[in-house]
N, C-alpha and C. Protein backbone atom coordinates (compact mmCIF):
# COMPACT_ATOMS: atom_id res chain seq x y z
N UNK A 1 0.85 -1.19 0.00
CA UNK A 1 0.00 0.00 0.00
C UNK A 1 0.88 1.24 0.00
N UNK A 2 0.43 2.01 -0.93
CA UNK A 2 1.15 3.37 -0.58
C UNK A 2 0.65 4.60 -0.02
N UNK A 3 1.15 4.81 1.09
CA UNK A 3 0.43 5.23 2.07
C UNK A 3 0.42 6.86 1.96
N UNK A 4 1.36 7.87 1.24
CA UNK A 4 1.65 8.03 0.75
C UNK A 4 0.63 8.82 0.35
N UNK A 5 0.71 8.32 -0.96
CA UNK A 5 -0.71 8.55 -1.68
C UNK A 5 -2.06 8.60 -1.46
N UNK A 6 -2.59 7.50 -0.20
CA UNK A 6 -3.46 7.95 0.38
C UNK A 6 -3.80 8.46 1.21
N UNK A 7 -2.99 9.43 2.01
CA UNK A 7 -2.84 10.41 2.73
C UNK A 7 -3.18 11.76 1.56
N UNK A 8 -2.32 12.04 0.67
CA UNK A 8 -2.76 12.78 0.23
C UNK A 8 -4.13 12.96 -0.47
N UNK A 9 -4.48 11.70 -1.20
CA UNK A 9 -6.02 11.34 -1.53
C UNK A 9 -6.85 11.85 -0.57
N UNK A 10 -6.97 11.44 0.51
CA UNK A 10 -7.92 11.87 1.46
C UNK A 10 -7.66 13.18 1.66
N UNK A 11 -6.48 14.10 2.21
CA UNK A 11 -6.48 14.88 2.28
C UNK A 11 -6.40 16.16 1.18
N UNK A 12 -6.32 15.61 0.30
CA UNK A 12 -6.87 16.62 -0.91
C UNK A 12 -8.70 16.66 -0.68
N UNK A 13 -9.03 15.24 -0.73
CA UNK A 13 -10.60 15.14 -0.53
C UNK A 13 -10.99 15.74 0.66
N UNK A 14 -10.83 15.85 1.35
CA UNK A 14 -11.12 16.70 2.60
C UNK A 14 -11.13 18.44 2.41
N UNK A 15 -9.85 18.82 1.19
CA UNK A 15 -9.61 20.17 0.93
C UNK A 15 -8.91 20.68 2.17
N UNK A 16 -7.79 20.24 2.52
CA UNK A 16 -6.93 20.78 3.45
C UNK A 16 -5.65 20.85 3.04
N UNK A 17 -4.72 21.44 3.33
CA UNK A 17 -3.49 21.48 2.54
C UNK A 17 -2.68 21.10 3.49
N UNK A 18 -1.58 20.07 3.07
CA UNK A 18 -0.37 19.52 3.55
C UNK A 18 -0.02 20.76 5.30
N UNK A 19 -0.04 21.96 4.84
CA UNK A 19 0.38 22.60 6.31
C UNK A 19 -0.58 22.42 7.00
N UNK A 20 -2.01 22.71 7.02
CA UNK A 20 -3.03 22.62 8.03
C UNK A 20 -3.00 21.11 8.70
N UNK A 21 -2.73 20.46 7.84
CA UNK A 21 -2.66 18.60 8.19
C UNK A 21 -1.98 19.08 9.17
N UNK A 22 -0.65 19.11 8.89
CA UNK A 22 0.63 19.32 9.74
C UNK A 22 0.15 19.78 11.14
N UNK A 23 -0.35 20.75 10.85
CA UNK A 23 -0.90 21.79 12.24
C UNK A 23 -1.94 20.96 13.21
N UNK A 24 -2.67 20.60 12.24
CA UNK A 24 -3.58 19.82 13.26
C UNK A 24 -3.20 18.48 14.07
N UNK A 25 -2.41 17.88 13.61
CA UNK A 25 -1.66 16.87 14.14
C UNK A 25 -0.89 16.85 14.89
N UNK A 26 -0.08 18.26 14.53
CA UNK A 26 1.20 18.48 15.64
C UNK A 26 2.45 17.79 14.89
N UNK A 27 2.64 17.71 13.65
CA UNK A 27 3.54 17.48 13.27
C UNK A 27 4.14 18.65 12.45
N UNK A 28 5.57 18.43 11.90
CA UNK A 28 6.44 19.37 11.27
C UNK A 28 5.91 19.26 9.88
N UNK A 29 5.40 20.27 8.68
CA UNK A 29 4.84 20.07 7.51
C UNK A 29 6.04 19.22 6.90
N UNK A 30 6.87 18.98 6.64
CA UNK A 30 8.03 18.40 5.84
C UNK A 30 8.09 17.29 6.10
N UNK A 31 7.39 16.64 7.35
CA UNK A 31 6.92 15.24 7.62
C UNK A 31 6.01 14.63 7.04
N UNK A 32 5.07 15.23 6.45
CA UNK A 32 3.58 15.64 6.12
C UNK A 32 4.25 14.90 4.80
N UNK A 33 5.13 15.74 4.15
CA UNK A 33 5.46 16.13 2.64
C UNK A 33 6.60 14.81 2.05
N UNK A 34 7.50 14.50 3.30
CA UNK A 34 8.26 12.92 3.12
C UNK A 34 7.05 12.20 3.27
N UNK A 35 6.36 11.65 4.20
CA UNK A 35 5.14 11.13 4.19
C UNK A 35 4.65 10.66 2.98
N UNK A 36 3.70 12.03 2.13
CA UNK A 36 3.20 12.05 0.88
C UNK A 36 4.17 11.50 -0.54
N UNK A 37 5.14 11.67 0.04
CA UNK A 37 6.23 11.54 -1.22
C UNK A 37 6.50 10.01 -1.06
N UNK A 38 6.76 9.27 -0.06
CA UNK A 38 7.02 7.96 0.15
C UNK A 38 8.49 7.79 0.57
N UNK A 39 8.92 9.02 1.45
CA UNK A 39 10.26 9.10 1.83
C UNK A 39 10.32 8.67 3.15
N UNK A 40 9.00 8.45 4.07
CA UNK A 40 9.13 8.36 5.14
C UNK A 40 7.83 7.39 5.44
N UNK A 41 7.48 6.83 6.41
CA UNK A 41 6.44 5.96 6.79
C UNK A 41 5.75 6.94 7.50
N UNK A 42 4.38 6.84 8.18
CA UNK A 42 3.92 7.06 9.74
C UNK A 42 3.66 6.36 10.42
N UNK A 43 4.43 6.95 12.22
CA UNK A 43 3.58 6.03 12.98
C UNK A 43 2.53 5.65 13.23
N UNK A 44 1.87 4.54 13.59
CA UNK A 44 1.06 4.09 13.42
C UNK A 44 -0.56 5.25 14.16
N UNK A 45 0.97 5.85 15.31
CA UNK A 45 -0.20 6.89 16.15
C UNK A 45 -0.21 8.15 15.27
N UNK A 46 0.58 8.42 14.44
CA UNK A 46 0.62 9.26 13.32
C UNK A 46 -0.22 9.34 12.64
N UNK A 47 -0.24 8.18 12.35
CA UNK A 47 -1.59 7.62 11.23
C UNK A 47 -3.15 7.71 11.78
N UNK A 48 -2.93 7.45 13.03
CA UNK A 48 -4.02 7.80 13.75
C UNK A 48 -4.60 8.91 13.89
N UNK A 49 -3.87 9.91 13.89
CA UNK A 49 -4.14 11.56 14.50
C UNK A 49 -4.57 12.01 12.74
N UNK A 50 -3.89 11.24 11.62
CA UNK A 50 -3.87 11.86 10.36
C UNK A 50 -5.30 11.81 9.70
N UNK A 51 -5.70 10.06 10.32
CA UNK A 51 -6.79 9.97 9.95
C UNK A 51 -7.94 10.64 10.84
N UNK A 52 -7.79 11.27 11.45
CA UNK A 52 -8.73 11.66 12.38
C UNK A 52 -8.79 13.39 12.29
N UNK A 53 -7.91 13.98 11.73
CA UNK A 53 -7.93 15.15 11.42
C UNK A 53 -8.66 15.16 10.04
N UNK A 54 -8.21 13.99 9.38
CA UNK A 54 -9.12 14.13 7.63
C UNK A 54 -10.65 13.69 7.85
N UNK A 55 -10.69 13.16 9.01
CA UNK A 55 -12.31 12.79 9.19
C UNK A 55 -12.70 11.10 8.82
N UNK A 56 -11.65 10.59 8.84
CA UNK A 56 -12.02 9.18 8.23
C UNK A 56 -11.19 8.25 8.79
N UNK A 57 -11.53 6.82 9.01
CA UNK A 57 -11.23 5.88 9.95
C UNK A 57 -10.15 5.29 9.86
N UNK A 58 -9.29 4.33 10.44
CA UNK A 58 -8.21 3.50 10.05
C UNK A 58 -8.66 2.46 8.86
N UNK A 59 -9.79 2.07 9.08
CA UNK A 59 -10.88 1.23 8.15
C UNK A 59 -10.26 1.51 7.40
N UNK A 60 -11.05 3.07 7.00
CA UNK A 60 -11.30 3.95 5.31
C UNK A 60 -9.97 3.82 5.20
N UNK A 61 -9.22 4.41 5.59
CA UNK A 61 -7.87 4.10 5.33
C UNK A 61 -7.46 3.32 4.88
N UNK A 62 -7.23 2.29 5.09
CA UNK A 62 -6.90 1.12 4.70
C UNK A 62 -8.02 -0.01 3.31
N UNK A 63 -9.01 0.77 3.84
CA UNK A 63 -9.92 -0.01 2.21
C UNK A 63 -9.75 0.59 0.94
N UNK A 64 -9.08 0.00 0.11
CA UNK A 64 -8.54 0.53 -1.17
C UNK A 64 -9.94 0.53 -1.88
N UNK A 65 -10.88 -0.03 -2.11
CA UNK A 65 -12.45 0.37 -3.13
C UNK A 65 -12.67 1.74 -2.59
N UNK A 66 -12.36 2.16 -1.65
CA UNK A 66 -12.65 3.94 -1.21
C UNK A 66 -12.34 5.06 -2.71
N UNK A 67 -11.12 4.09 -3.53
CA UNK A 67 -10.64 5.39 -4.20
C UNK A 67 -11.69 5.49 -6.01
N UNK A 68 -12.74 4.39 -5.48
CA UNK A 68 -13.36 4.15 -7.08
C UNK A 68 -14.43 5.27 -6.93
N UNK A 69 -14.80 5.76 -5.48
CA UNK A 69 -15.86 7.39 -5.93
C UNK A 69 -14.52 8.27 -6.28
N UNK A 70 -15.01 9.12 -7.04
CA UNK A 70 -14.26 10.09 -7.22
C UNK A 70 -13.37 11.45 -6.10
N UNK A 71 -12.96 12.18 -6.38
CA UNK A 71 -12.78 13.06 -5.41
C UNK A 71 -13.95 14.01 -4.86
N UNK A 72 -14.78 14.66 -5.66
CA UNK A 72 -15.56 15.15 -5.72
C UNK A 72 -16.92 14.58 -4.80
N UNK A 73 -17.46 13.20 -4.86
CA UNK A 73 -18.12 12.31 -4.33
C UNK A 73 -17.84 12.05 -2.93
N UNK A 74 -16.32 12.27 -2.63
CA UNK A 74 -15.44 11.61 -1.15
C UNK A 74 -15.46 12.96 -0.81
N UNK A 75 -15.21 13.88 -1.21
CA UNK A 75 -15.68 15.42 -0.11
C UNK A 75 -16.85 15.49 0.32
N UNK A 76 -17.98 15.21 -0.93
CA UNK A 76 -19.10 15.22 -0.59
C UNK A 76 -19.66 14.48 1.35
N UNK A 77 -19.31 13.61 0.79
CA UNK A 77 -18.95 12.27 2.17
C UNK A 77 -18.72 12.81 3.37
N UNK A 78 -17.45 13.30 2.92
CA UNK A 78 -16.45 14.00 4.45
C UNK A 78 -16.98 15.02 4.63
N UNK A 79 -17.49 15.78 4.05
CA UNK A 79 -18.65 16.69 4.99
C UNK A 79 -20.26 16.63 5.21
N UNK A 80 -20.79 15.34 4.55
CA UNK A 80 -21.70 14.68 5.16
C UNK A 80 -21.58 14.30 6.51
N UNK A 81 -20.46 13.84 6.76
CA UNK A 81 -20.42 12.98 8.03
C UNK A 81 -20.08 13.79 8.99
N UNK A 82 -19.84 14.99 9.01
CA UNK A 82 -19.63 16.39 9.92
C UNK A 82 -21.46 16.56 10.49
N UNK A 83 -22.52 16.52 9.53
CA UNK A 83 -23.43 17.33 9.78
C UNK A 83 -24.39 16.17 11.10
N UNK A 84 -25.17 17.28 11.49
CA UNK A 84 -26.32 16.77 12.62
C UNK A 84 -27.28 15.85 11.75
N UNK A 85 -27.88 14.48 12.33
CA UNK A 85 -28.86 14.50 11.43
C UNK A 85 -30.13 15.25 11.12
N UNK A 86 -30.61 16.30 11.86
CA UNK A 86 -31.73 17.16 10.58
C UNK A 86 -31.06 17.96 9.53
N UNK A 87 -29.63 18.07 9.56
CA UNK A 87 -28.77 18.59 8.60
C UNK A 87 -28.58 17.44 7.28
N UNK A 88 -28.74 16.32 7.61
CA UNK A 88 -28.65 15.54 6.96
C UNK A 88 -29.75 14.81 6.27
N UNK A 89 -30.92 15.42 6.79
CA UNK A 89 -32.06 15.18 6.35
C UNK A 89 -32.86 16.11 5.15
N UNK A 90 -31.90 17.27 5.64
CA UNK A 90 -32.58 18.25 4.68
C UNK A 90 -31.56 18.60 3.93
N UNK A 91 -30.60 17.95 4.01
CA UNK A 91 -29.37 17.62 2.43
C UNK A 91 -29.78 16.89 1.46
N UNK A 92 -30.36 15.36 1.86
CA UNK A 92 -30.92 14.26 1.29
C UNK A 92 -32.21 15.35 0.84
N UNK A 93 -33.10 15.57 1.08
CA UNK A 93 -33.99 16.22 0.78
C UNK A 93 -34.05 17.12 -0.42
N UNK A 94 -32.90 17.69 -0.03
CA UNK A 94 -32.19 19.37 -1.46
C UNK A 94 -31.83 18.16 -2.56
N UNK A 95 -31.13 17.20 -2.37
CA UNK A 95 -30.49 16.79 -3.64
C UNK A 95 -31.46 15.63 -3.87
N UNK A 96 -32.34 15.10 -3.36
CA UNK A 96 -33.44 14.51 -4.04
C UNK A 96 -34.23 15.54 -5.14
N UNK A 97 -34.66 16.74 -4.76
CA UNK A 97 -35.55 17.84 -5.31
C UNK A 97 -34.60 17.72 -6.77
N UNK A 98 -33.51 17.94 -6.41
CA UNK A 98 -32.36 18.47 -7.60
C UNK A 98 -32.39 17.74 -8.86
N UNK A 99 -32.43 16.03 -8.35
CA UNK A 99 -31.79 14.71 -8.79
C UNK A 99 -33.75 14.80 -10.10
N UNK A 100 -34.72 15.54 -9.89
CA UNK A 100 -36.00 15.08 -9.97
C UNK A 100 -35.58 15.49 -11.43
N UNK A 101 -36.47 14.66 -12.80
CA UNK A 101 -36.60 15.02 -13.66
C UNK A 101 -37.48 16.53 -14.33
């Protein structure tokens, strides 16, 4: 797995940039950036804090069919899963109306 890559996957999908990652984690951005590049691994508690700042699980992480929605589809997601459910009721709701012929 290249981890690597899906660090940045998610965190592009999320719309956060390599420094804010950094920040929120408490790590040095250039860790962030070996990381992404495949110069460096993370710890596992690394990985933990990384996935938890992007909003998504060790699971998601690790399930490679995650990357067959698009980017666009996986933001959608990651800020679905932020909202309350009557927020989420009247999302489903807007894009049912939308989806109508």
């Amino acid at each position: 797995m290249n981890y690597g890559q899906r660090i940045k996957f998610f965190r592009n999908t999320a719309g956060i940039s390599a420094n804010a990652l950094a920040k929120k984690v408490g790590l040095d951005p250039t860790t962030i950036y070996k990381i992404e590049a495949n110069d460096s691994k993370p710890s596992l508690g690394s990985l933990e804090s990384i996935c938890d700042a992007l909003g998504i699980s060790l699971a998601e992480f690790f399930t490679e069919e995650e990357q067959v929605l698009g980017p666009e589809i996986q933001r959608l997601l990651g800020t679905a899963k932020k909202l309350l459910p009557e927020q989420l009721e009247y999302l489903q709701k807007l894009l049912e109306s939308m989806s109508k012929d």
